[in-house]
C-alpha atoms as a PDB file:
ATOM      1  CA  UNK A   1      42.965 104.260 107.820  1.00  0.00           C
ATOM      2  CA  UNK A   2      43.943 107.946 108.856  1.00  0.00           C
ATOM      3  CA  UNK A   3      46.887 106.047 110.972  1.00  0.00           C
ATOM      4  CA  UNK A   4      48.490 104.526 107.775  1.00  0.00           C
ATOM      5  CA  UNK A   5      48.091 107.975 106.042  1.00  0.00           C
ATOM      6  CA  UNK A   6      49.743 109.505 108.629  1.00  0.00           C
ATOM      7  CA  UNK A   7      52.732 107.053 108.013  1.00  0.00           C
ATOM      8  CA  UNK A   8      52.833 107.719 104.554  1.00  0.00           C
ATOM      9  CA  UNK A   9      53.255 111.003 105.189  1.00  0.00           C
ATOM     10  CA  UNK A  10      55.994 110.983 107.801  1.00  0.00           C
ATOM     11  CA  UNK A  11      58.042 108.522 105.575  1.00  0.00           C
ATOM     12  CA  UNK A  12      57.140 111.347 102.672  1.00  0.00           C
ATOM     13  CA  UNK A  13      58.606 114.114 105.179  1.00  0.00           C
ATOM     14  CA  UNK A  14      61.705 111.936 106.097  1.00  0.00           C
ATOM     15  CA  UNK A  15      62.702 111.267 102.626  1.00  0.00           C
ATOM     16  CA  UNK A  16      62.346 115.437 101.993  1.00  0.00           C
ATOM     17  CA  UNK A  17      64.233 115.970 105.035  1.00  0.00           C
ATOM     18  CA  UNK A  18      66.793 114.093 103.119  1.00  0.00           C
ATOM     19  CA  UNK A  19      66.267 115.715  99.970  1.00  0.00           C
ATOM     20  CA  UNK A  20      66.542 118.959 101.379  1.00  0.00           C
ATOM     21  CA  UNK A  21      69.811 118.095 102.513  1.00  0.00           C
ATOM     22  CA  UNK A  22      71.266 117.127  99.489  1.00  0.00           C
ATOM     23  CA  UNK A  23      69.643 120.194  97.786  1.00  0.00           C
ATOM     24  CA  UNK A  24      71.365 122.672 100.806  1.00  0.00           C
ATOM     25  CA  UNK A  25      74.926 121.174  99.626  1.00  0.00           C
ATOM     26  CA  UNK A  26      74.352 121.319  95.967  1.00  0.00           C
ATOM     27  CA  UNK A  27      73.302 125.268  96.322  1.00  0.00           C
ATOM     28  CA  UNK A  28      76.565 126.350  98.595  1.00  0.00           C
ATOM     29  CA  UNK A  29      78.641 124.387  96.194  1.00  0.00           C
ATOM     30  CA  UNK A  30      77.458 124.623  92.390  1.00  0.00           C
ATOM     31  CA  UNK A  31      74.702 126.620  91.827  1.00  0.00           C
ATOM     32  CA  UNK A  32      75.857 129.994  91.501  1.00  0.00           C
ATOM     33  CA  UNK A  33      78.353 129.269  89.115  1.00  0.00           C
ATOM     34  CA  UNK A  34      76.737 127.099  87.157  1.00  0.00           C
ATOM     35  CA  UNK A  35      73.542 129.191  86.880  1.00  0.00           C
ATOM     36  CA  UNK A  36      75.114 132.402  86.759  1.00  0.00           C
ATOM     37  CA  UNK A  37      71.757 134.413  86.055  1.00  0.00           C
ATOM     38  CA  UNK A  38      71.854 136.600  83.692  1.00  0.00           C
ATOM     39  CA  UNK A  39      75.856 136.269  83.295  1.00  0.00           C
ATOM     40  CA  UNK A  40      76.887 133.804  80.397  1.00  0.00           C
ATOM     41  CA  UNK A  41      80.725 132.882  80.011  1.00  0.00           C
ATOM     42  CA  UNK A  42      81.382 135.057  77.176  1.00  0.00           C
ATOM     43  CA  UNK A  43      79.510 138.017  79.310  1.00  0.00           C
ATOM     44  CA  UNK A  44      82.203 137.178  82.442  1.00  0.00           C
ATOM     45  CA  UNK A  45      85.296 137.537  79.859  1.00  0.00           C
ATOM     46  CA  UNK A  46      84.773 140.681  78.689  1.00  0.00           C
ATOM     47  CA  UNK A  47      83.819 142.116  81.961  1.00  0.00           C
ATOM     48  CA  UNK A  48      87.283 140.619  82.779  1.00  0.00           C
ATOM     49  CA  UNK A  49      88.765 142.381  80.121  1.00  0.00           C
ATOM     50  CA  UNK A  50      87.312 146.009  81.126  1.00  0.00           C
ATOM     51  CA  UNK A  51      87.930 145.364  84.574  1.00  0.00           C
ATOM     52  CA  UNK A  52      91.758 144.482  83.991  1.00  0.00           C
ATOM     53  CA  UNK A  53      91.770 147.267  81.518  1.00  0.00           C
ATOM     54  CA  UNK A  54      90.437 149.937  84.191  1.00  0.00           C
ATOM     55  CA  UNK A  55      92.540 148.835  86.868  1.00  0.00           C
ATOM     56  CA  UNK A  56      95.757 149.403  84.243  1.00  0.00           C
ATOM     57  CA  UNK A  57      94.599 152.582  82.914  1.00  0.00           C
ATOM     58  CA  UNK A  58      92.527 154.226  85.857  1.00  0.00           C
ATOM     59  CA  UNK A  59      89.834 154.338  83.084  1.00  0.00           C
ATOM     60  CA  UNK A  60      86.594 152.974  84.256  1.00  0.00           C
ATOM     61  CA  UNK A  61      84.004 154.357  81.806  1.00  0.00           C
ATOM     62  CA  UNK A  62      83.998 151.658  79.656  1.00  0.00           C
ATOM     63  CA  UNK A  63      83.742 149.116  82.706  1.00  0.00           C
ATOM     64  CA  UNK A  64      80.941 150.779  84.116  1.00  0.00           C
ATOM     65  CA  UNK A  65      79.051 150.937  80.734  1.00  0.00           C
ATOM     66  CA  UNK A  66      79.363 147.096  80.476  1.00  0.00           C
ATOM     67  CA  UNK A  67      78.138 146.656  84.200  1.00  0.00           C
ATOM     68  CA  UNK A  68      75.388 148.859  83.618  1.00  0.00           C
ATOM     69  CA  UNK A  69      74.545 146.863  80.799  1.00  0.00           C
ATOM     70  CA  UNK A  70      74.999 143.382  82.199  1.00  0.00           C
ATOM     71  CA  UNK A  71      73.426 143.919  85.487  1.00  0.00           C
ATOM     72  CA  UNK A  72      70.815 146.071  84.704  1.00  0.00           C
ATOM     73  CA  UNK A  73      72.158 149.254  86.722  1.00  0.00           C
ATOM     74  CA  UNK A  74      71.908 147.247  89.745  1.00  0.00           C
ATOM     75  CA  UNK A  75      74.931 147.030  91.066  1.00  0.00           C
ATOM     76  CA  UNK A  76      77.436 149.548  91.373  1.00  0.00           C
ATOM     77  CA  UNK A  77      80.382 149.254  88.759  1.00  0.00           C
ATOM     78  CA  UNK A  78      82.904 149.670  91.874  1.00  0.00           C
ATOM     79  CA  UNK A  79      81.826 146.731  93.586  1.00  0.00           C
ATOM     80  CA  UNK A  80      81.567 145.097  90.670  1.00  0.00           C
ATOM     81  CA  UNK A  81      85.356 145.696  89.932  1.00  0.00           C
ATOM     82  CA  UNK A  82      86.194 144.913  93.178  1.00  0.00           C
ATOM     83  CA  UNK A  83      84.853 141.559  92.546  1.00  0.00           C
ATOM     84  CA  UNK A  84      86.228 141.559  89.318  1.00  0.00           C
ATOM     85  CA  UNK A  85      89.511 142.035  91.053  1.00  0.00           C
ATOM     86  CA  UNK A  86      90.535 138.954  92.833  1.00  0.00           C
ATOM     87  CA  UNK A  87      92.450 137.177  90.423  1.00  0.00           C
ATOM     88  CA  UNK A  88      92.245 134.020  92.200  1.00  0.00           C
ATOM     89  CA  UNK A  89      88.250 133.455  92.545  1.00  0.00           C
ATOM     90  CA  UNK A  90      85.743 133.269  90.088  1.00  0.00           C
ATOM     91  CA  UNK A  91      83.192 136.026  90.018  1.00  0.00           C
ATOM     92  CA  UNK A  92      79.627 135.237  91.880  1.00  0.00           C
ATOM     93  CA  UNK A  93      77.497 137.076  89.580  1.00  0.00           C
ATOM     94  CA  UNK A  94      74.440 135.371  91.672  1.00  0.00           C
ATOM     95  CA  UNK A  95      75.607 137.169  94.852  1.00  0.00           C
ATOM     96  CA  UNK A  96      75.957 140.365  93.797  1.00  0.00           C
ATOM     97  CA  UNK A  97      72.407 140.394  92.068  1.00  0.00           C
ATOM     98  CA  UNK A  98      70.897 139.330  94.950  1.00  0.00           C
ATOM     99  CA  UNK A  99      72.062 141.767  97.236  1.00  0.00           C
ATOM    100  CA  UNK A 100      72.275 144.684  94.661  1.00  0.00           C
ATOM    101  CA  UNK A 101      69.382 146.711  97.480  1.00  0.00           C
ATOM    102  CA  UNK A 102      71.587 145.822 100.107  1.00  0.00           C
ATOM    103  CA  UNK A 103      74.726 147.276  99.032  1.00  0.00           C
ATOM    104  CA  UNK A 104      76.019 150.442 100.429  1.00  0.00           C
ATOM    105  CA  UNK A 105      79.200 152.439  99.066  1.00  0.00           C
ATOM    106  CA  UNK A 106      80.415 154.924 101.464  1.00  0.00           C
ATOM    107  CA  UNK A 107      84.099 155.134 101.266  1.00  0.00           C
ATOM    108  CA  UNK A 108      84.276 151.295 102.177  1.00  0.00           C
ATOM    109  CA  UNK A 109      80.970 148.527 100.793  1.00  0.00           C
ATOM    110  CA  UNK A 110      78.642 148.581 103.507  1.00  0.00           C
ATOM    111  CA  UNK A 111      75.374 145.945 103.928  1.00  0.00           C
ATOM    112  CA  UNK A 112      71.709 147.714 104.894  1.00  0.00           C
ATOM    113  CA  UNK A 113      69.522 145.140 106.880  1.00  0.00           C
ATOM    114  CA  UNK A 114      66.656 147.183 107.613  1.00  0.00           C
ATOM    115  CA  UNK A 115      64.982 150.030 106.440  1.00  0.00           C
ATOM    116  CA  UNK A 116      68.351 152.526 107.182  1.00  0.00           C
ATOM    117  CA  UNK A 117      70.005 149.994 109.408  1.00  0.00           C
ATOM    118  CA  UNK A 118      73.692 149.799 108.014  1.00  0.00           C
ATOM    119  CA  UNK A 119      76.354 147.125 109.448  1.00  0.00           C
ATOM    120  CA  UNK A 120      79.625 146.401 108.608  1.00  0.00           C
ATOM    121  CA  UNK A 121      79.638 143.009 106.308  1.00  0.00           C
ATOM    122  CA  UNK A 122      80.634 139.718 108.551  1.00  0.00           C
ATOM    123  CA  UNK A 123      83.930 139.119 109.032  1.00  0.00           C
ATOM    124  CA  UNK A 124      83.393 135.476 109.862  1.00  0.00           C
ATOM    125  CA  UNK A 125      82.144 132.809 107.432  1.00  0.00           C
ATOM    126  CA  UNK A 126      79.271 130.563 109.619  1.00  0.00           C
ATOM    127  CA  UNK A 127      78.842 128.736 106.943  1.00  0.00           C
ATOM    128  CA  UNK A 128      80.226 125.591 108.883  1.00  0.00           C
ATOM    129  CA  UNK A 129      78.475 125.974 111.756  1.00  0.00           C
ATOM    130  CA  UNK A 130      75.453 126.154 109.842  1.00  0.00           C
ATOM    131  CA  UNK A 131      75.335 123.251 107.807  1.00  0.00           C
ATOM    132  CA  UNK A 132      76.053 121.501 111.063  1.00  0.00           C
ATOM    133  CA  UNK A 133      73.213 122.643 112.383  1.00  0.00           C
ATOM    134  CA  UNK A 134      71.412 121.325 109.456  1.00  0.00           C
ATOM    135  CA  UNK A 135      72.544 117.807 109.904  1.00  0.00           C
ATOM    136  CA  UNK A 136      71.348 117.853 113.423  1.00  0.00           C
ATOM    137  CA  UNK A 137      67.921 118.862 112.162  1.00  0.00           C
ATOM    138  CA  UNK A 138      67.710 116.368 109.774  1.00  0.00           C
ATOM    139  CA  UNK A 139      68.901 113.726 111.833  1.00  0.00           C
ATOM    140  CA  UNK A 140      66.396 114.897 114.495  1.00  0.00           C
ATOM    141  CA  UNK A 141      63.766 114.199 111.396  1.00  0.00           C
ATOM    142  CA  UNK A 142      65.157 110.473 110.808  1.00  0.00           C
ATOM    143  CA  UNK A 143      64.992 109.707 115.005  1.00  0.00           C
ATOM    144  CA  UNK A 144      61.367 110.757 114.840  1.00  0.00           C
ATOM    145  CA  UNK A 145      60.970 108.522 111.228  1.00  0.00           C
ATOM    146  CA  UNK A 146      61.958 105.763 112.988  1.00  0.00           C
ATOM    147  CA  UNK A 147      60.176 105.979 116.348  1.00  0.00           C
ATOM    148  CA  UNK A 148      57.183 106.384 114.680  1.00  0.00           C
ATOM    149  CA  UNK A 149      58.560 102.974 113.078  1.00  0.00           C
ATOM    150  CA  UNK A 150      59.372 101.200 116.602  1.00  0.00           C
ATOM    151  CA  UNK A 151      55.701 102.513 118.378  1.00  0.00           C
ATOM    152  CA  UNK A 152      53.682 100.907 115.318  1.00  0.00           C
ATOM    153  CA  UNK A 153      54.479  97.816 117.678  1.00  0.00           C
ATOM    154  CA  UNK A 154      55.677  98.592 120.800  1.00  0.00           C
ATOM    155  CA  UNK A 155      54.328 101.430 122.509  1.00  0.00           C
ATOM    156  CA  UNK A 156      56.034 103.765 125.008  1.00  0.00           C
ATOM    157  CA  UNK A 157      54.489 103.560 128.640  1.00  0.00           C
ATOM    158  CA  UNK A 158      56.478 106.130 129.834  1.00  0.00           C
ATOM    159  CA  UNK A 159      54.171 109.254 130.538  1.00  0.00           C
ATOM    160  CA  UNK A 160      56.845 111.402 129.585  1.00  0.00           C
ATOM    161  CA  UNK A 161      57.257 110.211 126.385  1.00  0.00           C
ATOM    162  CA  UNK A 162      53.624 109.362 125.482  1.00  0.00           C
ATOM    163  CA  UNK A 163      53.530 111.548 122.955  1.00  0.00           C
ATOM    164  CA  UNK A 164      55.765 109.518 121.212  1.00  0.00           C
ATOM    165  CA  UNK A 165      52.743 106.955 120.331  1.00  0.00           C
ATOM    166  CA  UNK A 166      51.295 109.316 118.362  1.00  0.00           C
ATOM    167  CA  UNK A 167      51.805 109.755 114.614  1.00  0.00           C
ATOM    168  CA  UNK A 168      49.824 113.129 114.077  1.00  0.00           C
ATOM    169  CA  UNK A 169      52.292 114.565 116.785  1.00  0.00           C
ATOM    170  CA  UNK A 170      55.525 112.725 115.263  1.00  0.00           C
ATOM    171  CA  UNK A 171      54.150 114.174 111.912  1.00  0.00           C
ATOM    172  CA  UNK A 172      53.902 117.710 113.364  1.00  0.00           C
ATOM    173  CA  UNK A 173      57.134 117.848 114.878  1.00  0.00           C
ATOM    174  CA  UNK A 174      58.652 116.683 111.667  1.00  0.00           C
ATOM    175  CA  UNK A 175      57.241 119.340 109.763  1.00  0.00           C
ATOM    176  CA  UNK A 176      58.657 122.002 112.594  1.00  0.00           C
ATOM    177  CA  UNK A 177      62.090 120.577 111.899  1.00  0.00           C
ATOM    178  CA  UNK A 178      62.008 120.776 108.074  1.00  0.00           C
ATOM    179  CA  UNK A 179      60.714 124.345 108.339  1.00  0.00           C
ATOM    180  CA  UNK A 180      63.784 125.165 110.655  1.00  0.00           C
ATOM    181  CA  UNK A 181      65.751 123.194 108.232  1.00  0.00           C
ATOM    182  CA  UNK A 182      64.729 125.998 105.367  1.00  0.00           C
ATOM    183  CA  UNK A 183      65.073 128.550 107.773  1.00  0.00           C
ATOM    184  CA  UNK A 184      68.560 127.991 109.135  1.00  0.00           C
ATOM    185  CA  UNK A 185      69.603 127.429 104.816  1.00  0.00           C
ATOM    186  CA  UNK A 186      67.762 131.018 104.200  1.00  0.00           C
ATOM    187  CA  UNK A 187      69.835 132.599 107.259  1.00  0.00           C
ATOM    188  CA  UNK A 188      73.084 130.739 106.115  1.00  0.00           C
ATOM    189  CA  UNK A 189      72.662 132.104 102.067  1.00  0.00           C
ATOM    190  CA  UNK A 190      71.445 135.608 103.436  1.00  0.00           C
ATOM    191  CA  UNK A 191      74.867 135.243 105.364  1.00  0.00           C
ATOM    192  CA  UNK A 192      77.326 133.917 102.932  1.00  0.00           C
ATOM    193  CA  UNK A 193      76.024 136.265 100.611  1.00  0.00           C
ATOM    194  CA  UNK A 194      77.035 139.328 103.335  1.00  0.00           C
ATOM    195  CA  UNK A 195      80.694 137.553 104.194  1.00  0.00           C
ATOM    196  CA  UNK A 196      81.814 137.511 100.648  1.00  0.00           C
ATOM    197  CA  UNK A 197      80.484 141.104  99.999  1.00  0.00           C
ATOM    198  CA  UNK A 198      82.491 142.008 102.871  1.00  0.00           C
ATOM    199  CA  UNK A 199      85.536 140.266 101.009  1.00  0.00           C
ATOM    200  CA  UNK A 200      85.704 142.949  97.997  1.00  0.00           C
ATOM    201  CA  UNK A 201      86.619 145.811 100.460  1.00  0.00           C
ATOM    202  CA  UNK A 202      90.087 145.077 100.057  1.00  0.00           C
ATOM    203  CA  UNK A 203      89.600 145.381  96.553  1.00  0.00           C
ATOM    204  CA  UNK A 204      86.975 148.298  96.676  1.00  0.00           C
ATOM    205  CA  UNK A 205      88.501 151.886  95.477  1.00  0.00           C
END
């Protein structure tokens, strides 16, 4: 009996594996603009306006008012017209709330890690390289789904791979991978997030 519920739970992991996945791709491609916390359309457009307005009239009082006001005081109203100028991109609210402790403004936008530890942003997107790695784990999770599949009936004599023949150690190792899996997404938002900060300093003045 514990065998079977130990296969019901490594199909459960597999399918979450897969899940997870899916839900990775859907939050690098969508969901900051379509959440957009605290940030509604009509919220966007005027900050558009001010922002184009300050950048024509070198007055940014009005600007930084609005930012103030939108984002709580948590962001800086120069970073947020930096972002505010690039014509060609939308504006990711989401990003800039979420690193609003980790912005630093000294001459250029800096990123704090660590208590007083202060990089440069990332000047390379590894956003790719990432997600590739992500594949790879869940893959890893569907080759372990389906050997615990194939040892139901044939088991593995070789000593080195005896562990194979066990669910409860298929299950574990599973459950390793789909941690990394969250991981690896963590370290590749935490990272984005840092690359496009480091984006506005063209804009930043």
């Amino acid at each position: 009996m514990s065998d079977i519920v130990l296969y019901v739970m490594i199909y459960a992991a597999v399918l979450l594996s897969i899940y997870q996945v899916y839900y990775i791709y859907y939050e690098q491609h969508f969901a900051d603009f379509e959440k957009r916390p605290g940030m509604d359309a009509e919220a966007l457009e005027e900050l558009s306006r001010l922002a184009e307005q300050a950048r024509n009239t070198g007055d940014r009082e009005a600007f930084a008012r609005a930012v103030n006001e939108r984002f709580d005081g948590r962001v800086d109203p120069r970073v947020a017209l930096a972002a505010f100028s690039r014509d060609d991109e939308p504006v990711n609210a989401a990003m800039l709330l979420r690193r609003r402790r980790q912005i630093v403004t000294n001459g250029r936008i800096m990123v704090r890690h660590l208590a007083s530890w202060t990089t440069r942003p990332p000047s390379r997107d590894l956003r790719g390289t990432l997600i590739i790695v992500i594949i790879a784990l869940c893959l890893s999770v569907l080759g372990l789904g389906g050997l615990s599949v194939y040892t139901i009936g044939y088991e593995l004599g070789s000593p080195a791979f005896a562990w194979a023949n066990d669910p409860a150690i298929l299950l574990s190792l599973i459950a390793l991978l789909i941690v990394a899996t969250h991981l690896v997404y963590k370290l590749d938002v935490y990272l984005h997030d840092l690359y496009e900060i480091g984006r506005l300093n063209p804009h930043f003045r």
